[in-house]
Protein backbone atom coordinates (compact mmCIF):
# COMPACT_ATOMS: atom_id res chain seq x y z
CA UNK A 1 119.47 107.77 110.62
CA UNK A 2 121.64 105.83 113.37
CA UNK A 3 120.78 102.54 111.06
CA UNK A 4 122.03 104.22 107.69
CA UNK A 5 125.50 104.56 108.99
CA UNK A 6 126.05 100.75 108.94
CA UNK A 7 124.99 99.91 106.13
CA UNK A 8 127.94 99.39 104.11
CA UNK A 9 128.72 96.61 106.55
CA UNK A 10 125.57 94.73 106.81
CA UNK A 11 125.94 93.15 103.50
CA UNK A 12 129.46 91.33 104.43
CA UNK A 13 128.80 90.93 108.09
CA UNK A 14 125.16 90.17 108.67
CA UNK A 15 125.60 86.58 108.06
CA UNK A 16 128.93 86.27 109.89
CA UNK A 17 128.56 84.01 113.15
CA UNK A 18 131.28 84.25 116.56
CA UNK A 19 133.38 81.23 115.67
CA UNK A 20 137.08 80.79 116.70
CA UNK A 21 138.83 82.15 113.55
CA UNK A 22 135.26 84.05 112.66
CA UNK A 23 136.04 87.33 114.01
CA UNK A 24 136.48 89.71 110.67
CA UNK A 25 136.47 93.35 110.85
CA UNK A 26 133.51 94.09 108.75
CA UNK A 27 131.38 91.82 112.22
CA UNK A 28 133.38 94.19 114.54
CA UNK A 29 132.37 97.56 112.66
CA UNK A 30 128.95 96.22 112.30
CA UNK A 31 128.13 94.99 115.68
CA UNK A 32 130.52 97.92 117.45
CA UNK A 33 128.53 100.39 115.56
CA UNK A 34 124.43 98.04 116.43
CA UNK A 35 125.68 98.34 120.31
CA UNK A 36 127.22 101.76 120.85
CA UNK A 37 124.38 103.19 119.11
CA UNK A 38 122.17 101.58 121.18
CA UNK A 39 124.14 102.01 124.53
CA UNK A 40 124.03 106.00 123.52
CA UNK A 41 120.96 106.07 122.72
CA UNK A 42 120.00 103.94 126.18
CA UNK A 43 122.01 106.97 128.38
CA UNK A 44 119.55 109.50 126.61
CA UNK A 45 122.76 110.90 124.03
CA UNK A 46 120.37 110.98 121.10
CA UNK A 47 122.72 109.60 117.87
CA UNK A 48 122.19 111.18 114.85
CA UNK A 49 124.71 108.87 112.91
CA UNK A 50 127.78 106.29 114.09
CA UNK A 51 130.19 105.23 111.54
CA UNK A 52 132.49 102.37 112.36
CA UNK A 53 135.44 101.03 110.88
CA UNK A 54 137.80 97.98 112.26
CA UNK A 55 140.90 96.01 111.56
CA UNK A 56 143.20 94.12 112.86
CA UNK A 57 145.87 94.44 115.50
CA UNK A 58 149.48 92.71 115.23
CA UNK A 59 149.17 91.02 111.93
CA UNK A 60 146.25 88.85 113.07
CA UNK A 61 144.08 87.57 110.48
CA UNK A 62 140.34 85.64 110.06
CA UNK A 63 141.92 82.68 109.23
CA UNK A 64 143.54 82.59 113.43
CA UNK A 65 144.03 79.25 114.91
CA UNK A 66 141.14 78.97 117.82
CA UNK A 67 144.16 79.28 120.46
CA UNK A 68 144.88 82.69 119.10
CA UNK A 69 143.61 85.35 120.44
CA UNK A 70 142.30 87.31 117.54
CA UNK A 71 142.19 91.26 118.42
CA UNK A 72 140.60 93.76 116.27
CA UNK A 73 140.99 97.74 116.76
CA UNK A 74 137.72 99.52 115.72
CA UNK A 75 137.12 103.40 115.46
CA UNK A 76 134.12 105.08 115.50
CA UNK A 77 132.73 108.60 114.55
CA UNK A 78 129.59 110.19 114.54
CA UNK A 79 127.68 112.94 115.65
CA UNK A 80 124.25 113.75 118.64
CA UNK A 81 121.09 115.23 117.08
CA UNK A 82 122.93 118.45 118.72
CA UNK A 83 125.92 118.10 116.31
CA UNK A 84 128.30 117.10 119.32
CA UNK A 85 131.22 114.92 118.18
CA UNK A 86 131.17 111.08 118.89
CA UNK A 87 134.36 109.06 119.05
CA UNK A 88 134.44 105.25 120.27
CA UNK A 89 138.06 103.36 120.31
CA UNK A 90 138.74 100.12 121.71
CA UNK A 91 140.42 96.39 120.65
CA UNK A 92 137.28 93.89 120.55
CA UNK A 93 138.58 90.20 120.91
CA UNK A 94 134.78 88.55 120.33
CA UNK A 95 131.58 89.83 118.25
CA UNK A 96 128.28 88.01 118.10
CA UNK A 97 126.89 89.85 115.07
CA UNK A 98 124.91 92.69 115.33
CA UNK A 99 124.58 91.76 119.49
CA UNK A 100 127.31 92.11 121.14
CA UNK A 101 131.19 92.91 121.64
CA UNK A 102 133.51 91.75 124.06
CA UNK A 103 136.92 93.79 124.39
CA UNK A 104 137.50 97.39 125.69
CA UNK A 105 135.94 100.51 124.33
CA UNK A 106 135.84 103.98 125.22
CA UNK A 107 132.92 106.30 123.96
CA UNK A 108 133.29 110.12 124.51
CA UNK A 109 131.35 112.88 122.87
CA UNK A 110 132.65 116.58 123.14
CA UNK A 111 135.84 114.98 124.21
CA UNK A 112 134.16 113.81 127.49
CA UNK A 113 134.22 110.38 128.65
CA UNK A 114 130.90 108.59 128.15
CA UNK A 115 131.39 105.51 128.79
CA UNK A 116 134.44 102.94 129.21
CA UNK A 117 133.38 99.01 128.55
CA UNK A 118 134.83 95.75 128.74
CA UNK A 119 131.38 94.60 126.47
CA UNK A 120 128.39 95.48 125.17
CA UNK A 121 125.20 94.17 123.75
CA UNK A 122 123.60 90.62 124.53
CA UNK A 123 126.62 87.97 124.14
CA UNK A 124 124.09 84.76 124.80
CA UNK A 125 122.17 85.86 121.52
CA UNK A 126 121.39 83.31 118.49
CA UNK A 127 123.69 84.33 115.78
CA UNK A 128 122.52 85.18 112.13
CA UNK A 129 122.83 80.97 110.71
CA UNK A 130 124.66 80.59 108.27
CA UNK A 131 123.81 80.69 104.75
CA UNK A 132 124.53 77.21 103.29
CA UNK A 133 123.06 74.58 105.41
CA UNK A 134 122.81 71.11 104.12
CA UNK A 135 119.70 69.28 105.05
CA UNK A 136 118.39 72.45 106.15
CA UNK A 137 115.03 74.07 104.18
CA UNK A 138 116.01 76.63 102.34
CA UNK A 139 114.35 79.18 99.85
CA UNK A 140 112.08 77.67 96.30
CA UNK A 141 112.03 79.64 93.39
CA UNK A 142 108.47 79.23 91.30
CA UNK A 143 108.32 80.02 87.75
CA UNK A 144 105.13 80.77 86.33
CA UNK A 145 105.03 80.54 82.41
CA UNK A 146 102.10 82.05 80.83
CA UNK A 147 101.78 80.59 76.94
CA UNK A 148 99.27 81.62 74.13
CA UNK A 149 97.47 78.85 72.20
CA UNK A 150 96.95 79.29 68.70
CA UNK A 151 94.40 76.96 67.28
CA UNK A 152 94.86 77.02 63.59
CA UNK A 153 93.20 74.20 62.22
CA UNK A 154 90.15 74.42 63.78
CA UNK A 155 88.02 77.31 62.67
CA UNK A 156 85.76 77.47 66.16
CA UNK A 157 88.89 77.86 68.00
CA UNK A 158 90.15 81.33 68.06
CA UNK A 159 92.48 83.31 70.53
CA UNK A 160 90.61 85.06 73.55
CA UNK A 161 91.39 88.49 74.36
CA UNK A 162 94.53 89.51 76.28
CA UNK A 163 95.59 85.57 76.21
């Protein structure tokens, strides 16, 4: 269940990769929500569902300069398999998608402080490559076209069964 809750953000940030100006909200949700889960899941607090959302602080926007310091807020809620409340805050300044966040975030569930992190996940990963790569093999489409041959002028030529 703790993978359904992402999915509205998968589609828009799977492909995004940690790139100065490349920090978007829809990574942050995604990759907040990929990490916590599996940090709370790690400490034995069994996650029945995380839902994230982000945006961004101070009128920053994806299109910051790479000397900006681009700072996103993200909010999480969700709930244990023993219906306890989960609630993760924080301001994430870097997101490798779907491995790892770099900022501060607080976790608690039942109002009790889980956990408070300056990161989380595996920051050295390989991010998703991009879509578009020239020179790069990418996917073939085949077409198969299936015709049926009429033979009309000769008489010993006649069409075969299911062709």
């Amino acid at each position: 269940m703790a993978a359904v809750a992402g999915l509205a953000v998968v589609a828009v940030g799977g492909a995004v990769a940690c790139e100065p100006g490349g920090l978007n909200t829809a990574t942050v949700a995604f990759t907040t929500d990929q990490t916590v889960t599996a940090e709370l899941q790690r400490q034995k607090a069994d996650v029945r569902w995380l839902n994230c959302t982000a945006s961004y602080d101070d009128g920053a926007s994806p299109s910051a300069s790479a000397t900006e310091n681009t700072v996103v807020s993200v909010d999480c809620k969700g709930e244990t398999d023993d219906g306890k409340d989960i609630t993760v805050t924080g301001r994430v300044t870097r997101a490798v998608s779907g491995a790892c966040v770099l900022g501060d975030l607080t976790a608690k569930i039942d109002g009790k402080q889980w956990f408070h992190v300056s990161g989380l996940g595996d920051c050295d990963a390989k991010t998703t490559p991009p879509v578009n790569r020239p020179g790069q093999p990418g996917p073939t489409v085949t077409v198969t076209v299936t015709r049926t041959v009429w033979c009309q002028v000769d008489p010993s030529c006649h069409p075969v069964e299911g062709k």
